[in-house]
PDB file of N, CA and C in Angstrom:
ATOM      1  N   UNK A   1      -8.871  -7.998  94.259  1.00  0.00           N
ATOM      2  CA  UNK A   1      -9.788  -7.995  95.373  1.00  0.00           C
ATOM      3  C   UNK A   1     -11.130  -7.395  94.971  1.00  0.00           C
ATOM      4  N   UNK A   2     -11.367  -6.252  94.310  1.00  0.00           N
ATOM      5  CA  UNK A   2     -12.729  -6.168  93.273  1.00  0.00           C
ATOM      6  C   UNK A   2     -13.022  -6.776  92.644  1.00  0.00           C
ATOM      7  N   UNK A   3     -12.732  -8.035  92.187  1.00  0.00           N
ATOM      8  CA  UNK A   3     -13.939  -8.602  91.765  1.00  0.00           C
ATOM      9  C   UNK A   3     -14.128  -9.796  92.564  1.00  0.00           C
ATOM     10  N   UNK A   4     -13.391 -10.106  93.903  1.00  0.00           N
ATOM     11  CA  UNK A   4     -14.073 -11.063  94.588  1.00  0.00           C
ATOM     12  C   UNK A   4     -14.916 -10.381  95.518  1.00  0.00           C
ATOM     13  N   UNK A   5     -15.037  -8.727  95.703  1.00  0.00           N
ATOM     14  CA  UNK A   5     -15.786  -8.172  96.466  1.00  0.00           C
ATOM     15  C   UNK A   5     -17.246  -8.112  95.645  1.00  0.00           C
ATOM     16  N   UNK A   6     -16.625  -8.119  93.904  1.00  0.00           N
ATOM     17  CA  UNK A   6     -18.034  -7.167  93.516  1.00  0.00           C
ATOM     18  C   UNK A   6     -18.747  -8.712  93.312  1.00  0.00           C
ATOM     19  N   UNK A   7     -18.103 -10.096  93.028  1.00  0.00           N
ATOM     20  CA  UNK A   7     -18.813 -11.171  92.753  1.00  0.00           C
ATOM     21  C   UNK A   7     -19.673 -11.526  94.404  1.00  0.00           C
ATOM     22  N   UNK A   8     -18.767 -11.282  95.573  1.00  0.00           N
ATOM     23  CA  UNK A   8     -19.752 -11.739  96.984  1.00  0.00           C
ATOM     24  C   UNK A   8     -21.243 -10.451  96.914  1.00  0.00           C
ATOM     25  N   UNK A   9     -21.161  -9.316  95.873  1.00  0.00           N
ATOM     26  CA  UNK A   9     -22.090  -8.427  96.519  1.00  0.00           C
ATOM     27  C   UNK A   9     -23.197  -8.755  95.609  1.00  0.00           C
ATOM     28  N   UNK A  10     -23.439  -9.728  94.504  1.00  0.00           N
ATOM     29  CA  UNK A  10     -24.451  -9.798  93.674  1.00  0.00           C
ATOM     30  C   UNK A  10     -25.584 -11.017  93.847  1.00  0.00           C
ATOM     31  N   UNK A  11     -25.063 -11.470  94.922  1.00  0.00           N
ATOM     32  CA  UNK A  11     -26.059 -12.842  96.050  1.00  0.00           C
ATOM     33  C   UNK A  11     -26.268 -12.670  96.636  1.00  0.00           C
ATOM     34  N   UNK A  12     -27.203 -13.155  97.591  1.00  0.00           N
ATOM     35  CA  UNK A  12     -27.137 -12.927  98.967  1.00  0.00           C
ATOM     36  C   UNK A  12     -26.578 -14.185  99.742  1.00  0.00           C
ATOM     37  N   UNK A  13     -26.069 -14.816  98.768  1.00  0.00           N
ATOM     38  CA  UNK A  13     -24.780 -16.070  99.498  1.00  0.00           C
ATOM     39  C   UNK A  13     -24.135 -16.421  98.254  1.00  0.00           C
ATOM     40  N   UNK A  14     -23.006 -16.089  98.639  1.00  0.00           N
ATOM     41  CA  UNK A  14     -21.558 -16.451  97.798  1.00  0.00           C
ATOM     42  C   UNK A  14     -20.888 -17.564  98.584  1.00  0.00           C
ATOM     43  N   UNK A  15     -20.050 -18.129  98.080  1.00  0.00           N
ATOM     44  CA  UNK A  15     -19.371 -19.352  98.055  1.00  0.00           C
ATOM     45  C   UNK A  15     -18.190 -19.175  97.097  1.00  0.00           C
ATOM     46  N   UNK A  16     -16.449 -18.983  97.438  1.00  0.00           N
ATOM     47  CA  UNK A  16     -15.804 -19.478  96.740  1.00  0.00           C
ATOM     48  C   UNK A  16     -15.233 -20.602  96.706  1.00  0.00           C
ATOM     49  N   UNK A  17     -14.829 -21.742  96.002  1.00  0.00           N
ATOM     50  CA  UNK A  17     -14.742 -23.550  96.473  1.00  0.00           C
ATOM     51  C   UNK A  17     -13.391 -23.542  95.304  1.00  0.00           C
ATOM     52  N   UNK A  18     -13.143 -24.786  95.416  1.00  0.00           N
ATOM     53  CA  UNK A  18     -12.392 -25.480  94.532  1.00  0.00           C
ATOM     54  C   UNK A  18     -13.212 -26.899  94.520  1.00  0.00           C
ATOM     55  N   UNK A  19     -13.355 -27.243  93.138  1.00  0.00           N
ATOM     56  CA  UNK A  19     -13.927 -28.823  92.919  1.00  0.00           C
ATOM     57  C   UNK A  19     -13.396 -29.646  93.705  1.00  0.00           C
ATOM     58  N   UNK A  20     -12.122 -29.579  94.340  1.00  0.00           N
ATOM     59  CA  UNK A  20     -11.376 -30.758  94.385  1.00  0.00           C
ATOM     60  C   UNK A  20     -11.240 -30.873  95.831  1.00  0.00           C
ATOM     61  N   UNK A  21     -12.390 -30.011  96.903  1.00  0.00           N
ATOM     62  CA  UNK A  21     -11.813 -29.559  97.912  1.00  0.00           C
ATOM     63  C   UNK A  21     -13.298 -30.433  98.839  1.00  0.00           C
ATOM     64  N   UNK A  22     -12.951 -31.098  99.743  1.00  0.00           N
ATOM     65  CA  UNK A  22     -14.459 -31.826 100.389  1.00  0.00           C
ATOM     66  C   UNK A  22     -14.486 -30.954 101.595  1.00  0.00           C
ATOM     67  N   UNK A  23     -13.966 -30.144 101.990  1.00  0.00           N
ATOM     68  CA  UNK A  23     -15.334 -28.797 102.653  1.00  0.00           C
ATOM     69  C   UNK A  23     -15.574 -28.105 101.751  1.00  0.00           C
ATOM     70  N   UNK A  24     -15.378 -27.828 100.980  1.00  0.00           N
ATOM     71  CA  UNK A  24     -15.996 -26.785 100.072  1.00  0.00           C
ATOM     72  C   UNK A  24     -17.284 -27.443  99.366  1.00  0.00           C
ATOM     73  N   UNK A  25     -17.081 -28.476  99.192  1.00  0.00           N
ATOM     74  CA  UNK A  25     -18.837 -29.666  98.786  1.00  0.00           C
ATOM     75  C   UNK A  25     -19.704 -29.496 100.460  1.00  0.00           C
ATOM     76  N   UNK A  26     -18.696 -29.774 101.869  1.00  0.00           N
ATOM     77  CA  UNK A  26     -19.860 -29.901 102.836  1.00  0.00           C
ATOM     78  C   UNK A  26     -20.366 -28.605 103.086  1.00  0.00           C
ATOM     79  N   UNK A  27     -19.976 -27.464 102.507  1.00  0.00           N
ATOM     80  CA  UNK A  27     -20.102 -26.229 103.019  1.00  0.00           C
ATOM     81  C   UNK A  27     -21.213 -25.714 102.031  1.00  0.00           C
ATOM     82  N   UNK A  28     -21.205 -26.519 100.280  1.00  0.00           N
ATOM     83  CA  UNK A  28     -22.354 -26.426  99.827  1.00  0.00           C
ATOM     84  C   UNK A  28     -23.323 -27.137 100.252  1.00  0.00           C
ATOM     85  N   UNK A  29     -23.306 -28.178 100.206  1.00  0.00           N
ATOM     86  CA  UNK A  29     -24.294 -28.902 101.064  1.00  0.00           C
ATOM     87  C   UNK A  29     -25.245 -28.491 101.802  1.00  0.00           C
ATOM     88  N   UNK A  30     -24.112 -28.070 102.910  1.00  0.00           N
ATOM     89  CA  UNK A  30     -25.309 -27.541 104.221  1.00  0.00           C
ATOM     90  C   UNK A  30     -26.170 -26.344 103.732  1.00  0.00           C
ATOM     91  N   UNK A  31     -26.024 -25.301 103.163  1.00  0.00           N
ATOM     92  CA  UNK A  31     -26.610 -24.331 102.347  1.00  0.00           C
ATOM     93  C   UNK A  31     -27.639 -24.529 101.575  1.00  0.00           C
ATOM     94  N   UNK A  32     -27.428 -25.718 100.865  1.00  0.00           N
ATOM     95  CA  UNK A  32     -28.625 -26.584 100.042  1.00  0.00           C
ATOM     96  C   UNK A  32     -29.014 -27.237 100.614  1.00  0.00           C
ATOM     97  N   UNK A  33     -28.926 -27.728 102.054  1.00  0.00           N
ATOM     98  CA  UNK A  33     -30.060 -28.589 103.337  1.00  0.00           C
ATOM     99  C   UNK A  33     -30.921 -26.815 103.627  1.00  0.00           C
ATOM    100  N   UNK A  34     -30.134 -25.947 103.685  1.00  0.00           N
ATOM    101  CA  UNK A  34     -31.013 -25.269 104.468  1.00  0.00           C
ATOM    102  C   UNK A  34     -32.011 -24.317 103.789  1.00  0.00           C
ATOM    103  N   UNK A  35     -31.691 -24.574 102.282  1.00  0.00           N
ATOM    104  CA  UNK A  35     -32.412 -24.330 101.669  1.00  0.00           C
ATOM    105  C   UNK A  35     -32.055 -23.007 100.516  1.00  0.00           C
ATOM    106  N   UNK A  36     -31.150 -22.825 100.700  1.00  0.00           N
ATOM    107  CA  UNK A  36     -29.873 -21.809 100.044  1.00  0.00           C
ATOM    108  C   UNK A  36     -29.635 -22.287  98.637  1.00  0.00           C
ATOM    109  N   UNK A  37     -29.438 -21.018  97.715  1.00  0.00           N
ATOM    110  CA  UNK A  37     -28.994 -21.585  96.605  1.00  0.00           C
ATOM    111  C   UNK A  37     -28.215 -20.205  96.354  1.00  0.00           C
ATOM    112  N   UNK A  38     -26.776 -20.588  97.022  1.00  0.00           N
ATOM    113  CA  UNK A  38     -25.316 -19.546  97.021  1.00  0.00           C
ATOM    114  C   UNK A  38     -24.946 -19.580  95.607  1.00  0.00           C
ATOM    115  N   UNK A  39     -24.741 -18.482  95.262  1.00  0.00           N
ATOM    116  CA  UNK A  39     -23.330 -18.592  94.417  1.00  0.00           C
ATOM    117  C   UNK A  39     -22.681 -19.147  94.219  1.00  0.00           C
ATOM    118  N   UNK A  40     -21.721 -19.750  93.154  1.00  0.00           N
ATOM    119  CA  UNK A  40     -20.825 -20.546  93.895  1.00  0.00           C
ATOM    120  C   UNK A  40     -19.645 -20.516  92.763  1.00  0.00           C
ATOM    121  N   UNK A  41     -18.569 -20.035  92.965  1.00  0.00           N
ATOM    122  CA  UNK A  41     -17.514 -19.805  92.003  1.00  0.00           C
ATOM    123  C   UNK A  41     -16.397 -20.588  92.519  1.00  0.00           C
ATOM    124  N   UNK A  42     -16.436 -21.363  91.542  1.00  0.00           N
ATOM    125  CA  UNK A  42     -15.136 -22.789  91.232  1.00  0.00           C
ATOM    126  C   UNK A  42     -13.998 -22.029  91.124  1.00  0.00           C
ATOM    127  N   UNK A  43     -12.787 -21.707  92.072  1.00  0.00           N
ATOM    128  CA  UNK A  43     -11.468 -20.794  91.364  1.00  0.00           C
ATOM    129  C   UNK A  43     -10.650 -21.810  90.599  1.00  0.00           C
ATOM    130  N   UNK A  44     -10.930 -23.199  90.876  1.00  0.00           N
ATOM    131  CA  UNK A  44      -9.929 -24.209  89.906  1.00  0.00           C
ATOM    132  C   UNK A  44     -10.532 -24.023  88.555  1.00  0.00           C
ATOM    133  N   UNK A  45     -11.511 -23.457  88.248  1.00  0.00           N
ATOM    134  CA  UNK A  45     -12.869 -23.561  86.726  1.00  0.00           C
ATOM    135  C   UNK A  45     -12.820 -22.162  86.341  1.00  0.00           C
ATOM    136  N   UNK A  46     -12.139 -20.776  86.826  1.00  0.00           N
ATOM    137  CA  UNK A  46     -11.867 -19.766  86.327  1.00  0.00           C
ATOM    138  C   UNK A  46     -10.807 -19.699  86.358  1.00  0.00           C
ATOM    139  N   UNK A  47     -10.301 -18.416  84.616  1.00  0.00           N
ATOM    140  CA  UNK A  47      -8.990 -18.285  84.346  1.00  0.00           C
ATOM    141  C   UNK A  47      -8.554 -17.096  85.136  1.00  0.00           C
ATOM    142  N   UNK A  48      -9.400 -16.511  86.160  1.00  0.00           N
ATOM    143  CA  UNK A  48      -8.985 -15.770  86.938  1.00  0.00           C
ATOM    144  C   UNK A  48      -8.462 -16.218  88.843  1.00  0.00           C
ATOM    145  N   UNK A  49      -8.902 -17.791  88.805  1.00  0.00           N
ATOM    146  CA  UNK A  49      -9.348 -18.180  89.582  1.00  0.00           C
ATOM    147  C   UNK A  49      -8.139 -18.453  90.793  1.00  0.00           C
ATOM    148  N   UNK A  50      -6.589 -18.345  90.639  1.00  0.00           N
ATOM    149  CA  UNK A  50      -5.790 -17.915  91.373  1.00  0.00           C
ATOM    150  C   UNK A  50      -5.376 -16.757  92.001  1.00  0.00           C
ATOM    151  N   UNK A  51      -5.650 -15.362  90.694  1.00  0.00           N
ATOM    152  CA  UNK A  51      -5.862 -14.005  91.569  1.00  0.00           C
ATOM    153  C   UNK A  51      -6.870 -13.973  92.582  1.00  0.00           C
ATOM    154  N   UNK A  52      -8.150 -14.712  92.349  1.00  0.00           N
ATOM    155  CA  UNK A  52      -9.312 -14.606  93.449  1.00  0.00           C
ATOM    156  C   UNK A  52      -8.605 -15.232  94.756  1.00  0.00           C
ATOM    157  N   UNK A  53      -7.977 -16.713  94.672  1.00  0.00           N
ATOM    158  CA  UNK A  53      -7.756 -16.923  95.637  1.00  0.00           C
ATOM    159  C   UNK A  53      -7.059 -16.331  96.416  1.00  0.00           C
ATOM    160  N   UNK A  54      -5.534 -15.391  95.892  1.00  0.00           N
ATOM    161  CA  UNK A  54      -4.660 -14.329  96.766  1.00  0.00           C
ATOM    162  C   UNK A  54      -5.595 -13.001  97.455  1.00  0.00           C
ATOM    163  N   UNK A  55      -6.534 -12.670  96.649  1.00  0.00           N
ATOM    164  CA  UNK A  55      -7.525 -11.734  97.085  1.00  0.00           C
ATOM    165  C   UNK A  55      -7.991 -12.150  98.321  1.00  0.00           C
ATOM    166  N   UNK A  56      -8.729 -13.098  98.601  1.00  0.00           N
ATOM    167  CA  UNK A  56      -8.931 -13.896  99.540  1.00  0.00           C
ATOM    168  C   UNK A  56      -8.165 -14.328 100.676  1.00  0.00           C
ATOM    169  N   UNK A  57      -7.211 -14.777 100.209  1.00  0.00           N
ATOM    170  CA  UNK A  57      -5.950 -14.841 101.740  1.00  0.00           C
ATOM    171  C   UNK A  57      -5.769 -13.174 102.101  1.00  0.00           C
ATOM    172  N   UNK A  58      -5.681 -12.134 101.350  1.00  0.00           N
ATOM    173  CA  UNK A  58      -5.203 -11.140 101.972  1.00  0.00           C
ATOM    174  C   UNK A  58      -6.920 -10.123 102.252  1.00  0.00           C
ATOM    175  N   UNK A  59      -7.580 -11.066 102.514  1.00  0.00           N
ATOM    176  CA  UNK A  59      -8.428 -10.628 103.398  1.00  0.00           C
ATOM    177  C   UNK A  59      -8.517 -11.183 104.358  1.00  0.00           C
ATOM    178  N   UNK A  60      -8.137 -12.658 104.526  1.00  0.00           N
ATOM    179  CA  UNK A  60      -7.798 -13.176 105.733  1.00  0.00           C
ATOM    180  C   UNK A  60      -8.156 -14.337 105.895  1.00  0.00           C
ATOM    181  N   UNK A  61      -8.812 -14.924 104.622  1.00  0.00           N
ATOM    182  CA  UNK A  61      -9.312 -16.045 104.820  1.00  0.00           C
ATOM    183  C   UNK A  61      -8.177 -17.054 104.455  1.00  0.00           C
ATOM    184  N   UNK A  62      -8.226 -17.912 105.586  1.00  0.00           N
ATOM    185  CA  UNK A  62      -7.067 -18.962 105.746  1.00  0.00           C
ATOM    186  C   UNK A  62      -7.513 -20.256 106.073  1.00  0.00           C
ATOM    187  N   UNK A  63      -7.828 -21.640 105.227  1.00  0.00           N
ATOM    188  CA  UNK A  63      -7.099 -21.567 103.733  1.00  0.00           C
ATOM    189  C   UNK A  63      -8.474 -20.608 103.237  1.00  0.00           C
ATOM    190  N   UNK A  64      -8.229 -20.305 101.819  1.00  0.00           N
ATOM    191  CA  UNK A  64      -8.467 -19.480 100.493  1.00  0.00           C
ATOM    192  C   UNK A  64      -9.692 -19.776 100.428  1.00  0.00           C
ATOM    193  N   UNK A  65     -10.484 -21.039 100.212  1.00  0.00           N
ATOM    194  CA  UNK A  65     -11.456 -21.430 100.421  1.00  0.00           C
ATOM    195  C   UNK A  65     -11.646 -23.417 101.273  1.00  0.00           C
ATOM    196  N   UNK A  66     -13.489 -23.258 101.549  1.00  0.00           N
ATOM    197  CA  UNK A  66     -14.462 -22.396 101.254  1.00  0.00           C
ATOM    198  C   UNK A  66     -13.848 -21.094 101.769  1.00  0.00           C
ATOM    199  N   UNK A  67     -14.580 -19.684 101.176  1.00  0.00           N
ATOM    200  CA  UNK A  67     -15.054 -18.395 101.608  1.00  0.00           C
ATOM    201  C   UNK A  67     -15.885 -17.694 101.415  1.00  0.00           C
ATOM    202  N   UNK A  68     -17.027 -17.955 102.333  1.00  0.00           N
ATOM    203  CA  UNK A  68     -18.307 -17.551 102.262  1.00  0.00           C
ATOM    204  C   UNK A  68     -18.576 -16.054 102.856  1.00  0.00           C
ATOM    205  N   UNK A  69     -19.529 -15.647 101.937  1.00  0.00           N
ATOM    206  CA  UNK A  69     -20.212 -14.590 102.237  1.00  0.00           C
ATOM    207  C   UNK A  69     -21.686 -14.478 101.786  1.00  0.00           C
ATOM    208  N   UNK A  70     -22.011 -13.581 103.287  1.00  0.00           N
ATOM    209  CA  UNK A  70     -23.505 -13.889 103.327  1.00  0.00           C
ATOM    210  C   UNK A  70     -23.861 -12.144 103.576  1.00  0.00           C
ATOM    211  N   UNK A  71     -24.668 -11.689 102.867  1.00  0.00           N
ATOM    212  CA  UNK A  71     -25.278 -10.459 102.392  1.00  0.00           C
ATOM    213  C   UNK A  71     -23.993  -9.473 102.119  1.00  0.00           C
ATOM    214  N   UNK A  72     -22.936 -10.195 101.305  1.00  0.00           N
ATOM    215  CA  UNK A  72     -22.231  -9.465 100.649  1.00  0.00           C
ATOM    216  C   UNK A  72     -20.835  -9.253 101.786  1.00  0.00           C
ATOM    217  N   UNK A  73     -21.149  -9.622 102.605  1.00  0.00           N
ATOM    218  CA  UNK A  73     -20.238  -9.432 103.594  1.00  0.00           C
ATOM    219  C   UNK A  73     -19.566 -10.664 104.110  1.00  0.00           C
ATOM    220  N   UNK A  74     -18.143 -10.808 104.237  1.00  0.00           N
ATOM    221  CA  UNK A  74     -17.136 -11.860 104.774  1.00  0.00           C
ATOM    222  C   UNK A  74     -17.498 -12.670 106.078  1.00  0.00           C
ATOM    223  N   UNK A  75     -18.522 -13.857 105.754  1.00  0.00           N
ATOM    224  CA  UNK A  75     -18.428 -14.702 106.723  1.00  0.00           C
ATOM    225  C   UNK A  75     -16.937 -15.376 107.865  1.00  0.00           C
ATOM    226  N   UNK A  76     -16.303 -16.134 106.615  1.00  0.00           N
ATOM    227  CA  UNK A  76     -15.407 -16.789 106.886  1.00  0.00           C
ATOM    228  C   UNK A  76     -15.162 -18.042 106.280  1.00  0.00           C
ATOM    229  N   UNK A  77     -14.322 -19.192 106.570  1.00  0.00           N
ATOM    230  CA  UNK A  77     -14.451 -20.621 106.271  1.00  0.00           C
ATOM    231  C   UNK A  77     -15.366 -21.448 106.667  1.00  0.00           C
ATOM    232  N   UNK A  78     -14.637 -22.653 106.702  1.00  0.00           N
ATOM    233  CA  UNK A  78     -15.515 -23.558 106.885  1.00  0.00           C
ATOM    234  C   UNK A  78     -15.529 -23.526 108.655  1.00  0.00           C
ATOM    235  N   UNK A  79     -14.773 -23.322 108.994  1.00  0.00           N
ATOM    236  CA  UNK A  79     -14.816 -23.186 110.550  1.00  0.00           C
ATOM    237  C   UNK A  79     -15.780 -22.251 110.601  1.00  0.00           C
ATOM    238  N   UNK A  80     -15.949 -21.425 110.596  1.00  0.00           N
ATOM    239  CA  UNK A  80     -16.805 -20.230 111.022  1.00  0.00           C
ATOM    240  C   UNK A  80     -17.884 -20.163 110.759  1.00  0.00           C
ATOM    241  N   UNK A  81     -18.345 -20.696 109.342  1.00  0.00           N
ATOM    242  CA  UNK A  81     -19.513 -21.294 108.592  1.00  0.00           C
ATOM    243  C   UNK A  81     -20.176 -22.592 110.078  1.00  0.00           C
ATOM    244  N   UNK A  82     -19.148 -23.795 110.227  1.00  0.00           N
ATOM    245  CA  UNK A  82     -19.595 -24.712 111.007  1.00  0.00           C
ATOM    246  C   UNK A  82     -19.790 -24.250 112.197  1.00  0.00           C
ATOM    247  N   UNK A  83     -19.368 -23.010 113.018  1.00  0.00           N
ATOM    248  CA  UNK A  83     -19.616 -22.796 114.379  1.00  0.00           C
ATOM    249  C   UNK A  83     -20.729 -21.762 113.935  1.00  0.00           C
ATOM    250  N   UNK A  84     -21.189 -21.704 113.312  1.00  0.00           N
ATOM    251  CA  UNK A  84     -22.145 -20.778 113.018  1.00  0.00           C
ATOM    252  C   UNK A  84     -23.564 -21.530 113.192  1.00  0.00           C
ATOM    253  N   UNK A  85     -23.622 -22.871 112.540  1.00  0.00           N
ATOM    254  CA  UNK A  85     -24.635 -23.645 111.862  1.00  0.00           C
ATOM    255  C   UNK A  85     -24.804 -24.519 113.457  1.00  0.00           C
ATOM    256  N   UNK A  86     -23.839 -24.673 114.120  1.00  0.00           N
ATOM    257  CA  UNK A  86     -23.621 -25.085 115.672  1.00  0.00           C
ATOM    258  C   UNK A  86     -24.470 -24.082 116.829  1.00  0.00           C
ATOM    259  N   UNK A  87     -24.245 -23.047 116.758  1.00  0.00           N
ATOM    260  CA  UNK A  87     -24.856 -21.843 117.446  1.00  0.00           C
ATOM    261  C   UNK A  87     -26.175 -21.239 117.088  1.00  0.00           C
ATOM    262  N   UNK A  88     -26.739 -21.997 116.012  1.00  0.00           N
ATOM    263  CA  UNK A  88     -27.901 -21.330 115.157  1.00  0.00           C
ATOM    264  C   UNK A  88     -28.181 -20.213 114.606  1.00  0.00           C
ATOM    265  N   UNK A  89     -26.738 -19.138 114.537  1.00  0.00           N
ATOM    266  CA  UNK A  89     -27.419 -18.139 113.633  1.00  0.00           C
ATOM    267  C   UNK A  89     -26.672 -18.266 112.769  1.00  0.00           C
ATOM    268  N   UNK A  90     -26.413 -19.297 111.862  1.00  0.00           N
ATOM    269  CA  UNK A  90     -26.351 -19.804 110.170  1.00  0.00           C
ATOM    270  C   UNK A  90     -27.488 -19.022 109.582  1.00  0.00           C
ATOM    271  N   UNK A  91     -28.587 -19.859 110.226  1.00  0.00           N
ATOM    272  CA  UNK A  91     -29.932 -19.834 109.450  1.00  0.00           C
ATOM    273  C   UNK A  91     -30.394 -18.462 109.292  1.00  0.00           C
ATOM    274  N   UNK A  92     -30.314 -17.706 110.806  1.00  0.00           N
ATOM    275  CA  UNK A  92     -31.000 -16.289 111.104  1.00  0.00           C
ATOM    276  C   UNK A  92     -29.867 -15.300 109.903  1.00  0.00           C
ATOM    277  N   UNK A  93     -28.502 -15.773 109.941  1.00  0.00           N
ATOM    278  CA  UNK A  93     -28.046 -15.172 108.763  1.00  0.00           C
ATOM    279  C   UNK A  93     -28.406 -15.044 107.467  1.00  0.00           C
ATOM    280  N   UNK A  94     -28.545 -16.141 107.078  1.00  0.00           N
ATOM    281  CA  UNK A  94     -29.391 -16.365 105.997  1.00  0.00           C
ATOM    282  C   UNK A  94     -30.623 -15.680 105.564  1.00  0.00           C
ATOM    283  N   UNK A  95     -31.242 -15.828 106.594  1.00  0.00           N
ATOM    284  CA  UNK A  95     -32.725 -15.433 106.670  1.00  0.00           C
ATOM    285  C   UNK A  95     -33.092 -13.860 106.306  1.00  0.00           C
ATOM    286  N   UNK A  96     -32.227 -12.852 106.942  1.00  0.00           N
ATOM    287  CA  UNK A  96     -31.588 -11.890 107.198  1.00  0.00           C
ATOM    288  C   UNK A  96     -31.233 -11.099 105.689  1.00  0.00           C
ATOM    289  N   UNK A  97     -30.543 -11.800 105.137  1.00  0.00           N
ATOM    290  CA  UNK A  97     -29.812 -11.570 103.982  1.00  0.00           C
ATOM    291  C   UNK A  97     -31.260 -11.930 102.485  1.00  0.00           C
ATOM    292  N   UNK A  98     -31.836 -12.342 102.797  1.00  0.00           N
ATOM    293  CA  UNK A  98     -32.937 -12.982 102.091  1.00  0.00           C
ATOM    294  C   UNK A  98     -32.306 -14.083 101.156  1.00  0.00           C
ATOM    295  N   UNK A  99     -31.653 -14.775 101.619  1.00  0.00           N
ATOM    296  CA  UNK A  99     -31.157 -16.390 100.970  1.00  0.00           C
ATOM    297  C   UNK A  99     -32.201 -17.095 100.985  1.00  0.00           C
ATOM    298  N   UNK A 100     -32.624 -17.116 102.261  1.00  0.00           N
ATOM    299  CA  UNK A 100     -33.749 -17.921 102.434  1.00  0.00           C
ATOM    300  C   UNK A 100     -35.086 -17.265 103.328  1.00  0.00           C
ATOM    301  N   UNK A 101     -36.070 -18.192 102.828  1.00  0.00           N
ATOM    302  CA  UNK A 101     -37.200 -17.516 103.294  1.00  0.00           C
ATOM    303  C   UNK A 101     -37.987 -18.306 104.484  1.00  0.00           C
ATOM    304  N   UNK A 102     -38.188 -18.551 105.627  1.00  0.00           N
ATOM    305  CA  UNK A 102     -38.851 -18.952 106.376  1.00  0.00           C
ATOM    306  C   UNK A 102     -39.657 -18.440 107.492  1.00  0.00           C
TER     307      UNK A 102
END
């Protein structure tokens, strides 16, 4: 769980994904519409990349990924990410965190 804490605290948007996973592409996506350039750690592309994911469920994120964090701190999935970007403070998060500048 330290080093998926100490990897979300060195961005000001983290992203953990799996290649193989299509929210984890729409969840980059929208980040790179909004002008974001997250972190973004592949756990299928690290040899650590199954401990990260148990780290991750036993913080609560269900599934494992996406699991985003925005100024170092546990957003959520893709649900939470999408009701976020629905409600408009995606962006003010962002903004906030200095991801992005507008």
């Amino acid at each position: 769980m330290d080093r998926v804490r100490d990897l979300a605290s060195k961005k000001a948007a983290v992203i953990f994904t799996k290649s193989s996973c299509c929210m984890c592409h729409s969840i980059k996506a929208l980040f790179y519409e909004l002008g974001a350039s997250p972190a973004v750690h592949e756990l299928d592309h690290d040899g650590r990349g199954r401990e990260m994911e148990w780290a991750l469920r036993s913080m609560g994120c269900n599934p494992a990924v996406p699991a985003v964090f925005i100024g170092g701190q546990f957003v959520g999935s893709a649900r939470d990410v999408l009701s976020l970007q629905i409600d408009g403070s995606l962006k003010q998060m962002l903004i906030n965190a200095k991801a992005i500048w507008f």
